[in-house]
Protein backbone atom coordinates (compact mmCIF):
# COMPACT_ATOMS: atom_id res chain seq x y z
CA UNK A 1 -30.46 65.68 54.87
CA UNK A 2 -32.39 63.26 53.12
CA UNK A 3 -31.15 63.21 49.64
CA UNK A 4 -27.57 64.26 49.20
CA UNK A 5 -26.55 65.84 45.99
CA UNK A 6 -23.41 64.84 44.63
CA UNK A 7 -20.57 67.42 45.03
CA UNK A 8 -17.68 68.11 43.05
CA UNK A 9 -14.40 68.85 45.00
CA UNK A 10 -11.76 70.60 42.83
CA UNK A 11 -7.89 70.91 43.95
CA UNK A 12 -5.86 72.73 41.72
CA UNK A 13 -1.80 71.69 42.22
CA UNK A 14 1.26 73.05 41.30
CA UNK A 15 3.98 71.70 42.86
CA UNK A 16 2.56 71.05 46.23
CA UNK A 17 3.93 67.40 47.79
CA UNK A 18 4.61 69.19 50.69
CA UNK A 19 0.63 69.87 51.41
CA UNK A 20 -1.41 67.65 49.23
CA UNK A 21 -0.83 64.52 51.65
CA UNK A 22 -2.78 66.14 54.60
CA UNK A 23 -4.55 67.75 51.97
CA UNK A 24 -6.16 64.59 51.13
CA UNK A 25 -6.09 63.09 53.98
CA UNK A 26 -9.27 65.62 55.47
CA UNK A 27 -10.79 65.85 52.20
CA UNK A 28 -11.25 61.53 52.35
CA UNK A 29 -12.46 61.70 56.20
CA UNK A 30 -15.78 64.09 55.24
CA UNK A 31 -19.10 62.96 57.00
CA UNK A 32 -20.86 63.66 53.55
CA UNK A 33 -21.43 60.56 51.56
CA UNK A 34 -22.06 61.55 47.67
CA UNK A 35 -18.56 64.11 46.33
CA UNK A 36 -15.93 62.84 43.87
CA UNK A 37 -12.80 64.61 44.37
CA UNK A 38 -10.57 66.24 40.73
CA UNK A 39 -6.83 66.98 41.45
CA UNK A 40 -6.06 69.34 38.29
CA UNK A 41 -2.27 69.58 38.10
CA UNK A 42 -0.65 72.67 36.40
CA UNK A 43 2.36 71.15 35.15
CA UNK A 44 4.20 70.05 38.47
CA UNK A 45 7.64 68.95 38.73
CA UNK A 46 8.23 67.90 42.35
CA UNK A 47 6.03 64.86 41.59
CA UNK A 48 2.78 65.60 43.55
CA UNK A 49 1.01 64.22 41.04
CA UNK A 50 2.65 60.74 40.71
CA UNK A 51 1.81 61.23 44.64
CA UNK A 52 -2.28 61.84 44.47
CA UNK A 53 -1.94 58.51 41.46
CA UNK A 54 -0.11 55.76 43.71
CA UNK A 55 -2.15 56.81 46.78
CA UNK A 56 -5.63 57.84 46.01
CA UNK A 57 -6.61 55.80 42.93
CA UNK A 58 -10.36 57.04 43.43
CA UNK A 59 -8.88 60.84 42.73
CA UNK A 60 -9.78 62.34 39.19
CA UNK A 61 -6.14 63.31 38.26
CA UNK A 62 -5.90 65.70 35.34
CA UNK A 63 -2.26 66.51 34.52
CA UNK A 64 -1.79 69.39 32.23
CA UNK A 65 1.47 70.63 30.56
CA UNK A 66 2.13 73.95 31.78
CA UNK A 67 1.23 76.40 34.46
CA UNK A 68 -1.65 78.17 33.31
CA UNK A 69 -3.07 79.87 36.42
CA UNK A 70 -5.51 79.17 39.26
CA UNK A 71 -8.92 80.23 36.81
CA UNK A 72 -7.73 77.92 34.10
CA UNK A 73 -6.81 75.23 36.11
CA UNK A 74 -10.01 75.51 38.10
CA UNK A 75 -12.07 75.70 35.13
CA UNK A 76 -10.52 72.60 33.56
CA UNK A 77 -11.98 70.68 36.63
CA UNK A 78 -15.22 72.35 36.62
CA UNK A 79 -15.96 70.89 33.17
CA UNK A 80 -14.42 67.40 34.12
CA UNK A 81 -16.98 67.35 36.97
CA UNK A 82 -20.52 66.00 37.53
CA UNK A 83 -21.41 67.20 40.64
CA UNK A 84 -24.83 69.91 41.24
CA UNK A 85 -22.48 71.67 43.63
CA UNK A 86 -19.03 72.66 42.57
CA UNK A 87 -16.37 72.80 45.67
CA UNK A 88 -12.59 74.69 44.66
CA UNK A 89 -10.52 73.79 47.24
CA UNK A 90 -6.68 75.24 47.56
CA UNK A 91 -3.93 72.32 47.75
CA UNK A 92 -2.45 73.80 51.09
CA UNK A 93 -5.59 73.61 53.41
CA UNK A 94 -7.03 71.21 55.78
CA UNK A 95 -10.83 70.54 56.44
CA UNK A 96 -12.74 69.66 58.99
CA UNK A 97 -14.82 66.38 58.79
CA UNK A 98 -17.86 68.28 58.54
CA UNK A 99 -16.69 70.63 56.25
CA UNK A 100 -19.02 69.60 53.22
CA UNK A 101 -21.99 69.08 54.79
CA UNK A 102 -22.11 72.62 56.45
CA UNK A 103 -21.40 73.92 53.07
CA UNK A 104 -24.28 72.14 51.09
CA UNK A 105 -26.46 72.55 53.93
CA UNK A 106 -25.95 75.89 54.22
CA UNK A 107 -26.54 76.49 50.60
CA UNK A 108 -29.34 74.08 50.07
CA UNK A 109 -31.55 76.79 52.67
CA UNK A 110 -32.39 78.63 49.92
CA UNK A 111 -32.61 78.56 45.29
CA UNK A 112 -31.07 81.69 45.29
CA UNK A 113 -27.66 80.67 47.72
CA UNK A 114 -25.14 80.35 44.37
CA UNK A 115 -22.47 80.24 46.39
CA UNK A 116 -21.77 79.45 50.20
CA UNK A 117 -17.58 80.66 51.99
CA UNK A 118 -16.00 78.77 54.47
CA UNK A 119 -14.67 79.79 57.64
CA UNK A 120 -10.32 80.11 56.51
CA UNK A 121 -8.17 79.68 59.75
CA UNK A 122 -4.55 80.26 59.28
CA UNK A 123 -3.24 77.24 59.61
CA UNK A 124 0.31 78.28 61.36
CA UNK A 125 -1.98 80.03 64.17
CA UNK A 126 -5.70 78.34 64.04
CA UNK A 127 -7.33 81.34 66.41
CA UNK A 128 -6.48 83.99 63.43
CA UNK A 129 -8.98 84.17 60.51
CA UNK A 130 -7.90 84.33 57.25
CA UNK A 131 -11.44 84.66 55.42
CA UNK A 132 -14.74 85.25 56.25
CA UNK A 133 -15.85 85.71 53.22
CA UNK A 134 -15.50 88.37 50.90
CA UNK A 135 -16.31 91.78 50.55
CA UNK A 136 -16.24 94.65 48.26
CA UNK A 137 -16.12 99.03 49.04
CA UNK A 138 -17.01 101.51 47.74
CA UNK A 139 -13.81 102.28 46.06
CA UNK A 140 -14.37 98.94 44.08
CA UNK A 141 -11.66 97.09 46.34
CA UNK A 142 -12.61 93.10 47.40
CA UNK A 143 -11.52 91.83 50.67
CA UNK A 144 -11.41 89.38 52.96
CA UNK A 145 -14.06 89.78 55.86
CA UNK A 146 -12.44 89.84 59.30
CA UNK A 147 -8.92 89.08 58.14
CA UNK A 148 -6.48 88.71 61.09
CA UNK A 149 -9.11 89.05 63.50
CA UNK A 150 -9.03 86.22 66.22
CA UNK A 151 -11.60 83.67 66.27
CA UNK A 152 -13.94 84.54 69.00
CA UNK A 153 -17.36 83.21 67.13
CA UNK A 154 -20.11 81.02 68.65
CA UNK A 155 -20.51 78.05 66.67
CA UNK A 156 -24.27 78.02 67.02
CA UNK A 157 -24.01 81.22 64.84
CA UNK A 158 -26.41 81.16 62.00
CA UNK A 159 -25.35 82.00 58.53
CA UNK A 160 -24.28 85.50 57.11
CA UNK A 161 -25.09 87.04 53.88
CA UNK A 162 -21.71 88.65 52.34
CA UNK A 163 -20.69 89.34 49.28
CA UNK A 164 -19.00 86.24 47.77
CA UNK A 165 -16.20 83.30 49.21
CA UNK A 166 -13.21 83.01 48.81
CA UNK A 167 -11.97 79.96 46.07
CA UNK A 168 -10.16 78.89 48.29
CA UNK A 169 -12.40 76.65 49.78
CA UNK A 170 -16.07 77.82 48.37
CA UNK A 171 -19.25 75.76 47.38
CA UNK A 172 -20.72 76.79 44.08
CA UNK A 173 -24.40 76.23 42.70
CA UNK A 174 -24.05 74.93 39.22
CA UNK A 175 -26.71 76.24 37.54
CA UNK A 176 -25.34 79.08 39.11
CA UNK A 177 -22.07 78.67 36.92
CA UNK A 178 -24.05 77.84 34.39
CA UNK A 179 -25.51 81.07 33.82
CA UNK A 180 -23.12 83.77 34.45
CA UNK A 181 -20.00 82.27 33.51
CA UNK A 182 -16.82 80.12 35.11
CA UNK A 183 -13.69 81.85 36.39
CA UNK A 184 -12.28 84.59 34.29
CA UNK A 185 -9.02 83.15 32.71
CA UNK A 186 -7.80 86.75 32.08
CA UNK A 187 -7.36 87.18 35.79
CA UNK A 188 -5.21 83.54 36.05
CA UNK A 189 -4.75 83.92 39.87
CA UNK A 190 -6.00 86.22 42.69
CA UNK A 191 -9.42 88.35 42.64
CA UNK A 192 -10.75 85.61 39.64
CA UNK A 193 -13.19 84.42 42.87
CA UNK A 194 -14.07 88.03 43.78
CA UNK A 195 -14.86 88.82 39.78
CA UNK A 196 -17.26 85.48 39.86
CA UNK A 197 -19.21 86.65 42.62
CA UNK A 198 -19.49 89.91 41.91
CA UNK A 199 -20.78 88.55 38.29
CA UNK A 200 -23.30 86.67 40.94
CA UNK A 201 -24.72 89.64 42.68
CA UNK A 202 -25.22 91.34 39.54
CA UNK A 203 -27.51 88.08 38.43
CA UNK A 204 -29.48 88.22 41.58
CA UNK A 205 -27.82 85.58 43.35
CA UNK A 206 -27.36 85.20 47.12
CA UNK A 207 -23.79 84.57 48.90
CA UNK A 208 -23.76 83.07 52.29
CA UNK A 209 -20.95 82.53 54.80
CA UNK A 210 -21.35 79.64 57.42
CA UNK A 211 -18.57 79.61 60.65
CA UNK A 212 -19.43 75.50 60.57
CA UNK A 213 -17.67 75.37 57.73
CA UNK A 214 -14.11 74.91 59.22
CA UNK A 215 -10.27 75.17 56.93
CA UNK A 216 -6.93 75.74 57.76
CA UNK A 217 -4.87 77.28 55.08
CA UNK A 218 -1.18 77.81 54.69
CA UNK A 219 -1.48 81.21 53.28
CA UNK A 220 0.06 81.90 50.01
CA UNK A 221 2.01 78.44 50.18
CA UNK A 222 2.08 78.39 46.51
CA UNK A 223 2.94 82.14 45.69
CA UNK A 224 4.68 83.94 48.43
CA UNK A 225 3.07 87.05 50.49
CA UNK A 226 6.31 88.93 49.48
CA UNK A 227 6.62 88.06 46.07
CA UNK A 228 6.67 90.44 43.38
CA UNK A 229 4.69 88.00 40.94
CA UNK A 230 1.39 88.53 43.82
CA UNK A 231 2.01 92.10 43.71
CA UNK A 232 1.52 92.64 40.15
CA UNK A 233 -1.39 90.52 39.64
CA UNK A 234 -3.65 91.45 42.68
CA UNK A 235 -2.68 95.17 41.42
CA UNK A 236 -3.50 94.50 37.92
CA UNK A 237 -6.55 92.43 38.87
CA UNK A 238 -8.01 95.26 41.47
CA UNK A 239 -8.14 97.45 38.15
CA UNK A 240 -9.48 94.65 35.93
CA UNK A 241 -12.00 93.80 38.31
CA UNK A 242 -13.19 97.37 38.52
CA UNK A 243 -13.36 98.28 35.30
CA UNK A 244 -14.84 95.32 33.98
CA UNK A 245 -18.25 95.37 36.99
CA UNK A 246 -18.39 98.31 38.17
CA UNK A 247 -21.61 99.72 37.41
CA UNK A 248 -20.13 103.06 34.96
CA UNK A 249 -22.24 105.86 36.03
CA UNK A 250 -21.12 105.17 39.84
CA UNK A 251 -17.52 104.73 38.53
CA UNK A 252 -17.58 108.30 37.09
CA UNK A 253 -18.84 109.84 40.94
CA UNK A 254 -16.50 108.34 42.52
């Protein structure tokens, strides 16, 4: 790639010391040359961000007061940043070294790629995916592609189209974001990346999912699988999501 266009990597932290070392650590060994890197903390108080401050000085740290949710905290980066692509990146993953430069490559093969996923690993058993992307039914319902499947793709496989990618670790177009919209704030976490792209599709822009593009993620590190405070927003945000882009006269047949 001759010219590189800067990127903008966003990590949004809430009280994650235990994961934003390694965190880090991969995000500062990427073959790409031109990406700053944000840290937007939600109002820790296990000192992760007094962490990111005395050991990466060349971080962006925004500290805010309170937890606000993922989409606000997200959002808050995205206008601190300057990059033409726009990378959200969860605090309890790990990236390969190529990681960014599959991503913008990928999404540089085309004006109309607004957004390009990453192949999610689980990070406690790296031959399980955790997201392939994401995907929507007919009932309305987003998913992750190939969840729990094991990890049996070619890595001379091209690019896929699907849906949208999952925030947590997805490359965004800016002038994609510029015209439809940031991250709903009414969803604060969970679905708010399934909303955006969805938003996308609807604008006539292309999603692409490339396997090069290789994370490890502690799933639900921050809010637990079991926890009643993910049940009630991915329930209330399945409806949300629905009724807010859903076209209505399909709604009503099905």
């Amino acid at each position: 790639m001759t010219h590189s266009p800067r990127a903008s990597i966003i990590i949004p932290n809430y009280n994650g010391l235990n994961y934003m070392p390694q965190c880090l650590e991969c995000v500062f060994t990427q073959t790409y040359p031109n990406y700053e890197v944000i840290v937007v903390d939600d109002g820790s108080y296990d000192k992760s961000p007094d962490f990111v401050e005395a050991h990466y000085p060349s971080v962006r740290l925004i500290r805010r007061s309170q937890n606000q949710g993922f989409a606000r905290a997200v959002n808050h980066g995205i206008r601190a940043s300057e990059g033409r692509y726009v990378v959200v990146l969860n605090n309890d993953t790990q990236v390969s070294t190529d990681w960014l430069s599959h991503l913008v490559e990928a999404t540089e093969s085309g004006p109309a790629v607004g957004m390009c996923a990453s192949k999610i690993l689980y990070l406690e058993d790296k031959n399980v995916l955790d997201s392939a992307g994401l995907t929507v039914d007919r009932a309305g319902i987003a998913w992750s592609l190939r969840n729990g499947e094991f990890d049996v793709e070619d890595f001379s496989s091209p690019c896929q189209e699907v849906f949208g990618a999952s925030a947590g670790a997805a490359l965004y177009r800016r002038e994609m974001l510029d015209q439809i919209g940031l991250f709903d704030e009414d969803f604060g976490m969970y679905l708010e990346d399934a909303d955006l792209a969805w938003r996308a599709q609807l604008a006539g822009w292309r999603a692409l999912y490339t396997p090069l593009a290789v994370v490890f993620h502690a799933h639900s590190a921050t809010a637990k699988n079991d926890s009643p405070f993910k049940a009630y927003h991915l329930t209330r945000n399945r409806i949300w999501m629905i009724a807010k882009n859903y076209p209505s006269h399909v709604l009503r047949w099905w």
